[in-house]
C-alpha atoms as a PDB file:
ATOM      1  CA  UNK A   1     -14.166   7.984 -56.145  1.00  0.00           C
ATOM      2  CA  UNK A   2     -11.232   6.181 -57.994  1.00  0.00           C
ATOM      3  CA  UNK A   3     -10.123   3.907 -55.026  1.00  0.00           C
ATOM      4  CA  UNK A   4     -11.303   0.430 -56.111  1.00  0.00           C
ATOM      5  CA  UNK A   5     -12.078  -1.131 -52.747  1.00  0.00           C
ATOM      6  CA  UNK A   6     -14.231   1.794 -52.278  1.00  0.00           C
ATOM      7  CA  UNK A   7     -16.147   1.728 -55.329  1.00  0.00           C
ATOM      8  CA  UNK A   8     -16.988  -1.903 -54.457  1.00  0.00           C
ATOM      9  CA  UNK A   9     -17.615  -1.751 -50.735  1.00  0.00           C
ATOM     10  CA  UNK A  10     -20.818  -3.550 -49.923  1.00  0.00           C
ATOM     11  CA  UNK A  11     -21.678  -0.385 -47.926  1.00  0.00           C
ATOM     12  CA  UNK A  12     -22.803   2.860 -49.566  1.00  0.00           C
ATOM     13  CA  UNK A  13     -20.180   5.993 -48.834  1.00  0.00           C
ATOM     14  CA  UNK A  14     -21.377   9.253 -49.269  1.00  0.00           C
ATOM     15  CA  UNK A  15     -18.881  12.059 -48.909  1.00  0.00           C
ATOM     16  CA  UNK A  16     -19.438  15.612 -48.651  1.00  0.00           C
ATOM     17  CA  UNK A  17     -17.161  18.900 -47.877  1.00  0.00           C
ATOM     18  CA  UNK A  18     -17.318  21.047 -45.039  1.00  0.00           C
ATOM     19  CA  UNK A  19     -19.702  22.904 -46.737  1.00  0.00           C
ATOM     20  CA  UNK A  20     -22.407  20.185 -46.935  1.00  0.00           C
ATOM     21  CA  UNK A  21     -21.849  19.786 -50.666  1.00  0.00           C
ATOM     22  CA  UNK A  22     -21.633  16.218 -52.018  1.00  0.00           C
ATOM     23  CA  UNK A  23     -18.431  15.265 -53.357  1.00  0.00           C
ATOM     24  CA  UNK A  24     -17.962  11.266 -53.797  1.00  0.00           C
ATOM     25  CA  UNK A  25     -20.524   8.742 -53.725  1.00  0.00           C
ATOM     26  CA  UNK A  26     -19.459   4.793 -54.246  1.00  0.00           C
ATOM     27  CA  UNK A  27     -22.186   2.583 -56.678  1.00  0.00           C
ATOM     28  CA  UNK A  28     -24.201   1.550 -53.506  1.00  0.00           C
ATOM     29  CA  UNK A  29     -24.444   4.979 -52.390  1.00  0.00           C
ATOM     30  CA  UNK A  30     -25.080   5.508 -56.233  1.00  0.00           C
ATOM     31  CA  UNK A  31     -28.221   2.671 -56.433  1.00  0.00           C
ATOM     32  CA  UNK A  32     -29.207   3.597 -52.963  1.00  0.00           C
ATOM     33  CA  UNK A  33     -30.017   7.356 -53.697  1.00  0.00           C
ATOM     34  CA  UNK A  34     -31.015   6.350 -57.213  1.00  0.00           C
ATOM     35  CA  UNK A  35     -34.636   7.982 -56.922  1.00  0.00           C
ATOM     36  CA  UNK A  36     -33.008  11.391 -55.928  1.00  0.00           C
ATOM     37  CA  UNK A  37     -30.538  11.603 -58.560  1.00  0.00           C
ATOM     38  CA  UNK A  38     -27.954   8.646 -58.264  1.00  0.00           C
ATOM     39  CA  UNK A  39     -24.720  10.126 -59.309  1.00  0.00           C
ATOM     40  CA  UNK A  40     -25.933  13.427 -60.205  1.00  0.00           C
ATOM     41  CA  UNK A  41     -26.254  14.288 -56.847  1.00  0.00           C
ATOM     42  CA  UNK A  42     -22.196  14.926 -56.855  1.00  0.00           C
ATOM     43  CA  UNK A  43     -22.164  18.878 -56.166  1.00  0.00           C
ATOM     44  CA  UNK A  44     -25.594  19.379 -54.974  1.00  0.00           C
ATOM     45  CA  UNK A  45     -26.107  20.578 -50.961  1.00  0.00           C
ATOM     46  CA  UNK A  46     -26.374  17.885 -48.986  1.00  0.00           C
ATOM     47  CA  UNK A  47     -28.656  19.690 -47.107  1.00  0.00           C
ATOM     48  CA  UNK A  48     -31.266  19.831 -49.500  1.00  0.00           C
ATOM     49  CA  UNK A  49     -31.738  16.196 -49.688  1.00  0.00           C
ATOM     50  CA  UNK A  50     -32.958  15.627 -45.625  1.00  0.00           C
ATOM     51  CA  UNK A  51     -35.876  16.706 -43.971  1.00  0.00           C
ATOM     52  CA  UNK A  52     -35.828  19.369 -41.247  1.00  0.00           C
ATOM     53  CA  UNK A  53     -34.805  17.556 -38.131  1.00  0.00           C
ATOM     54  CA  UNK A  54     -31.959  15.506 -39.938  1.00  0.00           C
ATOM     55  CA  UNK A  55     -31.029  19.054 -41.461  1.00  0.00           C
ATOM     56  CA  UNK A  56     -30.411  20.460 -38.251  1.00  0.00           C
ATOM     57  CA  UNK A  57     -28.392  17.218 -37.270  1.00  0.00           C
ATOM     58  CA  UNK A  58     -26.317  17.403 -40.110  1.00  0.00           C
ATOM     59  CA  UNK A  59     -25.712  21.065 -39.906  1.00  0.00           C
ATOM     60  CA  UNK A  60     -24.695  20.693 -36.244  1.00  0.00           C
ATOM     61  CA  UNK A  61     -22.275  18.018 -37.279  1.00  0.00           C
ATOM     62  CA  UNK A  62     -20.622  19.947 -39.860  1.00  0.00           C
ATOM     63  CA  UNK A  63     -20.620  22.911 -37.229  1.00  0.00           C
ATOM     64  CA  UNK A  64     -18.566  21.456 -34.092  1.00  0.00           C
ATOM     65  CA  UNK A  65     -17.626  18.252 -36.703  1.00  0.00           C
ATOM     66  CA  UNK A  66     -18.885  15.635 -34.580  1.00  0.00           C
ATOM     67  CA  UNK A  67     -20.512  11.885 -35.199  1.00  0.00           C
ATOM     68  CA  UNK A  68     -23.864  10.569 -35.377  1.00  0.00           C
ATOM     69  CA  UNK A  69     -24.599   6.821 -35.691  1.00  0.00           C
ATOM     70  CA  UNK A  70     -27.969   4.960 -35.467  1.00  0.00           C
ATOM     71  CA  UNK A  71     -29.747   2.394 -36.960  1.00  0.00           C
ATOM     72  CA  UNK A  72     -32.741   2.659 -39.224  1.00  0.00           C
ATOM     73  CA  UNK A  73     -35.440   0.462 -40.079  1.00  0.00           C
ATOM     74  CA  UNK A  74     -37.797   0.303 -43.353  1.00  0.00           C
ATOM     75  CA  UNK A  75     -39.961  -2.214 -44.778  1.00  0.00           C
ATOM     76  CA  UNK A  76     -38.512  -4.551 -42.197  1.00  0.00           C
ATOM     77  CA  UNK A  77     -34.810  -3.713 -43.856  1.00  0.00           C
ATOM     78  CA  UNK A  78     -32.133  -2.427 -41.423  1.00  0.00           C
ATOM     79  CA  UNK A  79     -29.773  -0.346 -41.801  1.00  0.00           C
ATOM     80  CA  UNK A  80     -26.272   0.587 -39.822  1.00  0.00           C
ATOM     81  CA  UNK A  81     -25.738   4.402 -40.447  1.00  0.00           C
ATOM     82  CA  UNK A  82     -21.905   5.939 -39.571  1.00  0.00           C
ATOM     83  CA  UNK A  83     -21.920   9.328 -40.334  1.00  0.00           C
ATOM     84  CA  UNK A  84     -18.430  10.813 -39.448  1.00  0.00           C
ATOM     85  CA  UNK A  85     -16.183  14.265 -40.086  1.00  0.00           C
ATOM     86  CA  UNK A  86     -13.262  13.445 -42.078  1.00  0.00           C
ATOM     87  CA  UNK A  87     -10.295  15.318 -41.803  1.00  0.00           C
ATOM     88  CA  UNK A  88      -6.557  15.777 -44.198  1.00  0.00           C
ATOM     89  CA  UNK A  89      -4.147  16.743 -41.400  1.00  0.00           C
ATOM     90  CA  UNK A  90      -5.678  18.381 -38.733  1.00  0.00           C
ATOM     91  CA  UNK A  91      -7.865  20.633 -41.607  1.00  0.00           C
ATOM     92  CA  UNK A  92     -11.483  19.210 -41.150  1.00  0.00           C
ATOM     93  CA  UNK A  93     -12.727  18.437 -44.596  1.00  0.00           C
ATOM     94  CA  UNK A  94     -16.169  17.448 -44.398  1.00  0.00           C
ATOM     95  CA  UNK A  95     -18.469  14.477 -43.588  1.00  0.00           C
ATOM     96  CA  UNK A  96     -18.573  10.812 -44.798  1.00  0.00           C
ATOM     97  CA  UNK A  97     -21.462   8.603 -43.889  1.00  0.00           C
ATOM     98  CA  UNK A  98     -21.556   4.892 -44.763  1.00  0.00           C
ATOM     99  CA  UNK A  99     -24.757   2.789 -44.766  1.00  0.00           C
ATOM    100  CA  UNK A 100     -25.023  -0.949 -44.501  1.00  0.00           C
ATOM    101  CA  UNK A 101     -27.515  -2.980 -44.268  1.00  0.00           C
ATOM    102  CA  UNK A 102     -28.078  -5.249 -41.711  1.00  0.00           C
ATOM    103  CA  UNK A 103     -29.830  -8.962 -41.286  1.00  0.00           C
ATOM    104  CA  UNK A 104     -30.632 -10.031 -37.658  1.00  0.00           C
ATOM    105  CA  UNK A 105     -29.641  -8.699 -34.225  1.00  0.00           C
ATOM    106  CA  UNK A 106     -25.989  -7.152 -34.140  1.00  0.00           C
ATOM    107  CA  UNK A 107     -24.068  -8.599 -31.257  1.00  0.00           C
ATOM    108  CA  UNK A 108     -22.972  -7.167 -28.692  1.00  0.00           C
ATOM    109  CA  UNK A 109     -19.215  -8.478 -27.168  1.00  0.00           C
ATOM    110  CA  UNK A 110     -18.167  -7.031 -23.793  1.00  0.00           C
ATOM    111  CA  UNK A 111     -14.413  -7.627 -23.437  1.00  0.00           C
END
């Protein structure tokens, strides 16, 4: 990615085509998947790097380009995960998911 406020996001963006191959990854995203390949995961399936149930999830969202969010916990570290189609125009492109950690109990505000 050549955007600076993306490189620098204190989130990690992952970006992949609507093929499930990875195309963009900012330094957290970079750091974050260091273990699997950092940066050299840019053109690898996307796919290939999630067990079987988030597989399916991923593939459905890529099929009828839909959203999934959650959060995830590890080692007492949580985590907000977006995971969103993307689109140029009306062509759907692919997905994007950002991840971000989180400290405490998100509010909730009911206006």
């Amino acid at each position: 990615m050549t955007v600076k406020w993306v490189q620098d996001f204190p989130a990690a963006i992952t970006v992949c085509d609507s093929r499930g191959i990875i195309t963009a990854m900012n330094e957290k995203s970079a750091v974050l998947f260091a273990k699997y390949g950092g940066y050299e995961l840019i053109g690898k399936q996307l796919l290939d790097c999630h067990p079987p149930g988030a597989q399916e999830t991923i593939e459905n969202m890529l099929e009828k380009q839909v959203e999934n969010y959650y959060i995830s916990e590890k080692d007492g570290q949580k985590k907000l995960i977006i995971q969103s189609p993307w689109y140029e125009g009306n062509q759907f492109m692919g997905l994007v998911e950002i991840v971000k950690e989180i400290s405490g109990d998100i509010p909730l505000y009911k206006r």
